[in-house]
Structure formats: C-alpha cells, structure tokens
Protein backbone atom coordinates (compact mmCIF):
# COMPACT_ATOMS: atom_id res chain seq x y z
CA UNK A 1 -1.89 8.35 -3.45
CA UNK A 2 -5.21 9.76 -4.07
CA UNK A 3 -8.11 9.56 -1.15
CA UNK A 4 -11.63 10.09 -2.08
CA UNK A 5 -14.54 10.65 0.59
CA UNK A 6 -18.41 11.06 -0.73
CA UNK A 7 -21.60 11.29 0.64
CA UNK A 8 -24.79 10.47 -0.92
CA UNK A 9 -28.65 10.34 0.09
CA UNK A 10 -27.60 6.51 0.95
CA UNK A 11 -23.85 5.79 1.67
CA UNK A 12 -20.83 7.15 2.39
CA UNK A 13 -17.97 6.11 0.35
CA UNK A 14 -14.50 6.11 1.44
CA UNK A 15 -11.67 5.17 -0.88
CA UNK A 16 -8.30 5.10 -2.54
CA UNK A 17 -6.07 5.27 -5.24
CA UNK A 18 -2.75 4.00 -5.34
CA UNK A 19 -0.93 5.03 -8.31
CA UNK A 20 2.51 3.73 -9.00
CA UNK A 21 5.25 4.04 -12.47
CA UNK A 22 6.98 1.71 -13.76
CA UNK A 23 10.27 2.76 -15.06
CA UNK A 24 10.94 -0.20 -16.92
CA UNK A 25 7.37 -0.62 -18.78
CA UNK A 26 6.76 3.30 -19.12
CA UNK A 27 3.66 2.86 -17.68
CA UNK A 28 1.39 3.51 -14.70
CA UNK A 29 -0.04 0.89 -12.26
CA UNK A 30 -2.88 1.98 -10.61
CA UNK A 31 -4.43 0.35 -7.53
CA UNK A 32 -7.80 0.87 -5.95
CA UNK A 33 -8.94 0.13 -2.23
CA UNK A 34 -12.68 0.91 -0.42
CA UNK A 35 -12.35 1.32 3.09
CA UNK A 36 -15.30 -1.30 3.94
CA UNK A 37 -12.95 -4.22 3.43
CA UNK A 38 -9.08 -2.88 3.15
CA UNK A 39 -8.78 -5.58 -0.11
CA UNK A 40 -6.65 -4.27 -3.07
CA UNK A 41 -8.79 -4.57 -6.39
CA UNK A 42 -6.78 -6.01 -9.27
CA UNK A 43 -4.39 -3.49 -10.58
CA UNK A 44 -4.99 -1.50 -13.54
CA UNK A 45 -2.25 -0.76 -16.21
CA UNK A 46 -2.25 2.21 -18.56
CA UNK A 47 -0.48 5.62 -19.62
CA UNK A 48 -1.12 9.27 -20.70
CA UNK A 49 -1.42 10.09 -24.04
CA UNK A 50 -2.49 13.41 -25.82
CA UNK A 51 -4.05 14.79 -22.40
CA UNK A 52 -5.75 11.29 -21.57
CA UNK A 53 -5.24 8.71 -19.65
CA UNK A 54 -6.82 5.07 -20.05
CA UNK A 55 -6.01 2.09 -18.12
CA UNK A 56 -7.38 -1.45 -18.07
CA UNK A 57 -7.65 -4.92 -16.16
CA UNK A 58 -9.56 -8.28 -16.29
CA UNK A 59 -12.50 -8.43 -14.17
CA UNK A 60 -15.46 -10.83 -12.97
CA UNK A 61 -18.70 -9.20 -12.31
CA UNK A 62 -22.36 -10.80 -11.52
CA UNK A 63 -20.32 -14.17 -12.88
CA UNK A 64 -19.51 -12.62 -16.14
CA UNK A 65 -15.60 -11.79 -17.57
CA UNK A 66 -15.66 -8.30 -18.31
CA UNK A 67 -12.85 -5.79 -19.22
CA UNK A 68 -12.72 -2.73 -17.29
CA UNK A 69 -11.96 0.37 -18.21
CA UNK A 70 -11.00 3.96 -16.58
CA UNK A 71 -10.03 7.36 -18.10
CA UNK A 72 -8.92 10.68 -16.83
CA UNK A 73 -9.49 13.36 -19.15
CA UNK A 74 -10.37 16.96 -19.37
CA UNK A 75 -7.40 18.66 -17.21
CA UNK A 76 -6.86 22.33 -16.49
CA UNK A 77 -5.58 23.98 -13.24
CA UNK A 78 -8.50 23.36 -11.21
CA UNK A 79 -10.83 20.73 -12.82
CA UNK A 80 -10.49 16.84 -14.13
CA UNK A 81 -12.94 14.20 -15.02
CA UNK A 82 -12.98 10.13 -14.10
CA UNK A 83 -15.21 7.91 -15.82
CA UNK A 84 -15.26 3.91 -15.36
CA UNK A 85 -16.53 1.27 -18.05
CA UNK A 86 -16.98 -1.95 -18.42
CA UNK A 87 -17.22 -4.15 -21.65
CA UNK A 88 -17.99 -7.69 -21.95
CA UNK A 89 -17.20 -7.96 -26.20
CA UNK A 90 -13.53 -7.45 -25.80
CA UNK A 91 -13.29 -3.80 -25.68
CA UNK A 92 -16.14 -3.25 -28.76
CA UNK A 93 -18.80 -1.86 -26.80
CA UNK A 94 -18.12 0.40 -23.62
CA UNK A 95 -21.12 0.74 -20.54
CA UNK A 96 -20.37 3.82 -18.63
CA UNK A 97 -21.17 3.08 -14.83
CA UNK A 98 -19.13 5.62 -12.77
CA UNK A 99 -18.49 9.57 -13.33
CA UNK A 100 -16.86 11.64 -11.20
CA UNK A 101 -16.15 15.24 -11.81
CA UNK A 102 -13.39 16.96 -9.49
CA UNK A 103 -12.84 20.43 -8.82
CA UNK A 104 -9.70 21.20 -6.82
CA UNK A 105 -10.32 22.91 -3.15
CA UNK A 106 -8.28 25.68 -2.08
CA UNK A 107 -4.26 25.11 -1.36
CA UNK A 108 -4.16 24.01 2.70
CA UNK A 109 -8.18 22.76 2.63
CA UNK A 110 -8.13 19.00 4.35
CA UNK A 111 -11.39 17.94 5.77
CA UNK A 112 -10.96 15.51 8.56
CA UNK A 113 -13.97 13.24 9.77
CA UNK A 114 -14.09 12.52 13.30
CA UNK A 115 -13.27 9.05 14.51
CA UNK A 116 -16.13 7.18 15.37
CA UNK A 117 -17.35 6.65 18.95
CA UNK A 118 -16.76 2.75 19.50
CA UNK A 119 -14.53 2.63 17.00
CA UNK A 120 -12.48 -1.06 17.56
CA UNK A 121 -9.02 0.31 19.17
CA UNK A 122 -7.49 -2.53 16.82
CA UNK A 123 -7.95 -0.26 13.64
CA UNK A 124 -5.02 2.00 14.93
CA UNK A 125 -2.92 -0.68 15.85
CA UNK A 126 -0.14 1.56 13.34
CA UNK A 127 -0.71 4.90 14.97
CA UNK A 128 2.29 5.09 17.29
CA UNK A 129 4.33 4.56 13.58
CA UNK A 130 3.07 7.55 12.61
CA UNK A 131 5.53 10.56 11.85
CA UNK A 132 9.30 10.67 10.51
CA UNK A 133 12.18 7.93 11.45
CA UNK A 134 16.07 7.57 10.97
CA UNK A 135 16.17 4.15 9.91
CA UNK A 136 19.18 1.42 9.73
CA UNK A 137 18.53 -1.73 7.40
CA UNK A 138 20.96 -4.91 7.14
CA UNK A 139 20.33 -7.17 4.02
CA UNK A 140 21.35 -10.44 3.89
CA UNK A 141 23.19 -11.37 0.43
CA UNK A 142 22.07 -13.98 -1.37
CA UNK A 143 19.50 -15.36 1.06
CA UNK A 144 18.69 -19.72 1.11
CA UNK A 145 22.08 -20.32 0.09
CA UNK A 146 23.61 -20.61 3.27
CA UNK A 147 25.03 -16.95 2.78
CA UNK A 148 25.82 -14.67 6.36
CA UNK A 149 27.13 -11.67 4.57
CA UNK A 150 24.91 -8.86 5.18
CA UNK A 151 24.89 -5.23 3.51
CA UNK A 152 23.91 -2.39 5.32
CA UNK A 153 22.12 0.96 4.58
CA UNK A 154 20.61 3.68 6.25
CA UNK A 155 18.05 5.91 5.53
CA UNK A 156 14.50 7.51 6.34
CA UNK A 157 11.15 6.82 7.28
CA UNK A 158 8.12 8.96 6.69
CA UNK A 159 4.36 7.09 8.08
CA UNK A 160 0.94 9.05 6.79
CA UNK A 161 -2.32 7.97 7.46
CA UNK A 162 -5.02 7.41 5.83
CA UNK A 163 -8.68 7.31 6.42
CA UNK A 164 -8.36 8.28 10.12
CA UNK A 165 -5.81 5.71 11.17
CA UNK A 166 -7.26 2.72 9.32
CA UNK A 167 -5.03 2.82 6.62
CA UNK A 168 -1.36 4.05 6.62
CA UNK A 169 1.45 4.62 3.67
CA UNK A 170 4.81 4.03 5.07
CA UNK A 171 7.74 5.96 2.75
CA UNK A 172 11.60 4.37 2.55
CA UNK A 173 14.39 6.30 1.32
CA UNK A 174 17.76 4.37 2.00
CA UNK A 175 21.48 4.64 0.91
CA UNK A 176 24.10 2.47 0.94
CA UNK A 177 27.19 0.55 -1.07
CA UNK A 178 24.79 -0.99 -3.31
CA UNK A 179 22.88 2.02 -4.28
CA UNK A 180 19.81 3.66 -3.15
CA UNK A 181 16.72 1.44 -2.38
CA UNK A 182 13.25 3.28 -2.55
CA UNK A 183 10.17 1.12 -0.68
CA UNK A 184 7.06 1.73 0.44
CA UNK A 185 4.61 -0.12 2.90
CA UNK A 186 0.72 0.13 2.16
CA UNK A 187 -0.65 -0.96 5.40
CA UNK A 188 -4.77 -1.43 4.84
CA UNK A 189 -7.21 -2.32 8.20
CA UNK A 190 -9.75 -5.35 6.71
CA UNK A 191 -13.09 -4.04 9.25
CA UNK A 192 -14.79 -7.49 8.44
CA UNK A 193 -11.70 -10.10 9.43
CA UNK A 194 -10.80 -7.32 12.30
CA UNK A 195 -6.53 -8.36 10.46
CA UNK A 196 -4.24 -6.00 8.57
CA UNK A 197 -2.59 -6.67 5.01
CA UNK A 198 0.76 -5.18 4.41
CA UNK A 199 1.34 -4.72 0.92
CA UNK A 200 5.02 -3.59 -0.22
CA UNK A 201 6.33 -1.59 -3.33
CA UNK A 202 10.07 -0.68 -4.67
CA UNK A 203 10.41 2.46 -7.15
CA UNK A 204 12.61 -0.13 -9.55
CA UNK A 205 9.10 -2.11 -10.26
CA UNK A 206 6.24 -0.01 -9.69
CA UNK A 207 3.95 -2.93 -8.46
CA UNK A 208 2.45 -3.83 -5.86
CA UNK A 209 3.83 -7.26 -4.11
CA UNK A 210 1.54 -10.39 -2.70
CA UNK A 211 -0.27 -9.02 0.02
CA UNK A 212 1.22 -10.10 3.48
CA UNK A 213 -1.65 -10.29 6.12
CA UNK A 214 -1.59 -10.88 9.85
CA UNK A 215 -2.44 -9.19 13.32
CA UNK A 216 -0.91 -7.25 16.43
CA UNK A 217 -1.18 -9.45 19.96
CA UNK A 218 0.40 -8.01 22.73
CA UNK A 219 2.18 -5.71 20.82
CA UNK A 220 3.86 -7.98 18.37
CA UNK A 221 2.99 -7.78 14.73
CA UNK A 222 3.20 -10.92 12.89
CA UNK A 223 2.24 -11.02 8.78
CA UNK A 224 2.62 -14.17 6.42
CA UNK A 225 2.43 -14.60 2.68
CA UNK A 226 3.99 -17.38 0.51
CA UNK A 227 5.54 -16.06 -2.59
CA UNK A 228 8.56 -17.30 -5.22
CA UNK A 229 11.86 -16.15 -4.01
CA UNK A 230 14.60 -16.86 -6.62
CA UNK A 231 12.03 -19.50 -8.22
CA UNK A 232 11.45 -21.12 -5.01
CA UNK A 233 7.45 -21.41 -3.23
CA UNK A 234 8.26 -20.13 0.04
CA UNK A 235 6.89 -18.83 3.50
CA UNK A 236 7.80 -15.38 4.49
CA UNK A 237 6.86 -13.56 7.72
CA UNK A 238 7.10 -10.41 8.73
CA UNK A 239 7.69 -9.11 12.18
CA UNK A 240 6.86 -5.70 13.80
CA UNK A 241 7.97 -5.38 17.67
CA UNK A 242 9.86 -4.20 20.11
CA UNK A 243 8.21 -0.69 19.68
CA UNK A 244 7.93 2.11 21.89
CA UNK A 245 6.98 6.00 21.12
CA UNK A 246 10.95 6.40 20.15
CA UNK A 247 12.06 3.39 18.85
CA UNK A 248 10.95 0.26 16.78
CA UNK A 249 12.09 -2.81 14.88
CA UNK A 250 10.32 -4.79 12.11
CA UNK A 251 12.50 -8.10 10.51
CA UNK A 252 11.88 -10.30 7.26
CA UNK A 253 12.44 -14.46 7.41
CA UNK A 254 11.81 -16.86 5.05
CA UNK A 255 11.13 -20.74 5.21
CA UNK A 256 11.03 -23.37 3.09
CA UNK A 257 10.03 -26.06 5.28
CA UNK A 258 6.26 -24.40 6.27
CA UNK A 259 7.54 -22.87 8.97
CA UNK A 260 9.66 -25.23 10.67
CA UNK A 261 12.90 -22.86 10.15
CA UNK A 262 13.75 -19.71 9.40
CA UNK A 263 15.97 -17.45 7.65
CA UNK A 264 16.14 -13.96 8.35
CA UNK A 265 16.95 -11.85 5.83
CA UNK A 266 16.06 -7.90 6.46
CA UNK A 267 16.46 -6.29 10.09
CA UNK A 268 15.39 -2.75 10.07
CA UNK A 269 15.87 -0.85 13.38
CA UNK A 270 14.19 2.94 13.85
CA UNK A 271 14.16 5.87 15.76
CA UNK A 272 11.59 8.77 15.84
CA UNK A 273 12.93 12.08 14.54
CA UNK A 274 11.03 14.92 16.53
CA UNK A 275 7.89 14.23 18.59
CA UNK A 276 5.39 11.96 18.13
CA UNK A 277 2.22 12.21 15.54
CA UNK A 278 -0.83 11.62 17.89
CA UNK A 279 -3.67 9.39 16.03
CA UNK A 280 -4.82 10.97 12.77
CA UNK A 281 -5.82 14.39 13.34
C-alpha cells in the first residue's frame, strides 16, 4: 500500500494506492483512493516488463469513454517516475495529464500531519482496532444449504492506519485443516456521507471484493452489500461489536430473503496482543 500526501499553491492532496497480485493471472491489480471521498476508483490491471510497468482500465471522463493509462518507469535505489494518460482512440494517441517524480526519503523518515481541530470523532470510529490481535475464525461449510458443520482456524491480526485514522488496512494470517487463508480488510472513511466502506481481499485472488458500506451506532458496526454467492443474488452483512480495548468480535450472515433471515457464516473472535495503539500518531 502506497500513501501519497502533496501540497500545492491551491490544494492539498491526500491519497492511496492499493496494489494487489494475482497469482493466478500473473498480474498486478492496482487500486486508487483520494481521501476527499474514501470511493475506490476502478481497478487498474497491468505487469512489469523490461523495467516498466503499464496498467490500464475503462474510464468516463467530462461524458466521454476514455482508456486510462499509468506507467512506472525509470527505477534505481532512490528515484522512480509515475505518469498518467488518457486516450479516447483506443490506445492510438496518449494525453499525458499527471507526472510525478519520487525521490525516496531517508530509512525511518514518516511525516505525520496533525489531526485537525474539529475533526468529526466518527472518522476514527476504527482506532481502538488498531495494533496486533490473536484471532480465532469458525467457517461454516457449505453455507445456504442447510449445512452446520463449521471449520475452525486461528491466526493473527495486524490493523495500520492510514491518513490519520480515516483510513485503516486490516492484515489476516490464519491456519487451519484446510490450509492457510490470507485476507485483508481496507476500511476507507467517505467525509461527504459521514459512512465507512469495508472492502475485503484474499491473497488466492488479488482483487478487491464489492464494497460493503455501513456505520458505527452505539458501538455496533453494521455493513451491507449484495453480491453472488455460489451463483445466488444475495444480502450479506457484516457485524463489528462487542469490542473493548482487549477484545472484539466481527461475524458474516447472509440472506436471501432481503433480510428477513439470516445465515451466519464467519465468527471471528480477537484479543489484543500487547498494549493498545492510541489514535494515529
């Protein structure tokens, strides 16, 4: 994960880079994120080759279908260039409109920026998640077919933030009978509809899933998304409760009546390891 701060004569710019591989595709999938609205931009696929890297997606911009286009290139120990195009012929003709030249800081340098005063209290709703967890997961097998077998595994837990709090990459390392699951949770703050979107990832696919979004009331975290599960439409919400500085638990469900019943399906309990990360800094 890659974050980027800038200042200019007339805006600050705070953003990301989320960049994950796809074992099965041999390629990367790289996501991008600005802090002023916490919305994943389409994903862009692409790979290295010969000391550069180019990667693509479909875009709409001023009402127009455009491709768009970004490259790393030039590498050595301490420098690399970025440059973003965009082409409305199909790729024939290239507009350069962003180019970023990066020269790396000295090993340990990590500027902080102060939280703001005022700052809504609701864009830290994750912070008492932050640090390292022992985790225990139960699976159930073969969920919607009436199934109560479950599979257990346990594992770890590491929570980083990102930009101050408002943002937040949750790392899951697990281990049991069926092998060794690898997750992680991209939690992003949306400033405009004041709600978070949690947006999941296994190391088997290297993509990022349907964004599940939803708020903390009274210290219960509840996040909805409909997506296909085993080729059928349904609702799936995820829980996050019964949390205190040491402990927490988050659980999966699924419904296929809109919400009238529910299935669970993933129950992860967790326990801090060491003491508490305080806010960001």
């Amino acid at each position: 994960i890659e974050q980027v701060e800038a200042d200019g004569p007339n805006a600050h710019l705070e953003n990301m880079g989320l960049m994950l591989y796809n074992r099965k595709s041999h390629q990367w999938n790289v996501t991008f994120v600005n802090s002023s609205d916490g919305i994943p931009e389409p994903s862009m696929l692409g790979e290295f080759k010969s000391g550069r890297g180019e990667f693509f997606d479909n875009e709409t911009y001023d009402g127009r279908a455009i491709v768009v286009r970004i490259t790393w290139s030039g590498f050595t120990r301490t420098t690399h260039r970025l440059e973003q195009s965009f082409s409305e012929d199909g790729g024939r003709t290239w507009e350069s409109n962003l180019k970023v030249t990066l020269t790396r800081a000295p090993d340990g340098t990590r500027q902080v920026v102060p939280t703001a005063d005022g700052e809504p209290a609701r864009q830290h709703d994750f912070d008492w998640q932050l640090g390292s967890w022992n985790i225990r997961m139960k699976r159930l097998q073969h969920p919607l077919t009436g199934s109560t077998t479950w599979a257990e595994l346990d594992g770890k837990m590491i929570v980083r933030p990102i930009w101050n709090g408002r943002a937040n990459l949750a790392e899951i390392t697990s281990e049991g009978p069926s092998g060794k699951p690898e997750f992680l949770s991209l939690r992003l703050f949306n400033p405009k509809t004041r709600r978070w979107s949690l947006n999941f990832a296994s190391s088997d696919s290297g993509t990022l899933s349907t964004p599940m979004v939803g708020e903390f009331k009274d210290g219960h975290g509840e996040f909805y998304d409909y997506e296909p599960v085993d080729g059928r439409m349904t609702l799936v919400r995820f829980t996050i409760g019964d949390f205190t500085s040491g402990t927490g638990r988050d659980e999966q469900a699924f419904s296929v009546d809109d919400g009238q019943t529910w299935e669970s399906d993933w129950i992860e309990t967790a326990t801090r390891i060491g003491a508490p990360v305080h806010g960001s800094r």
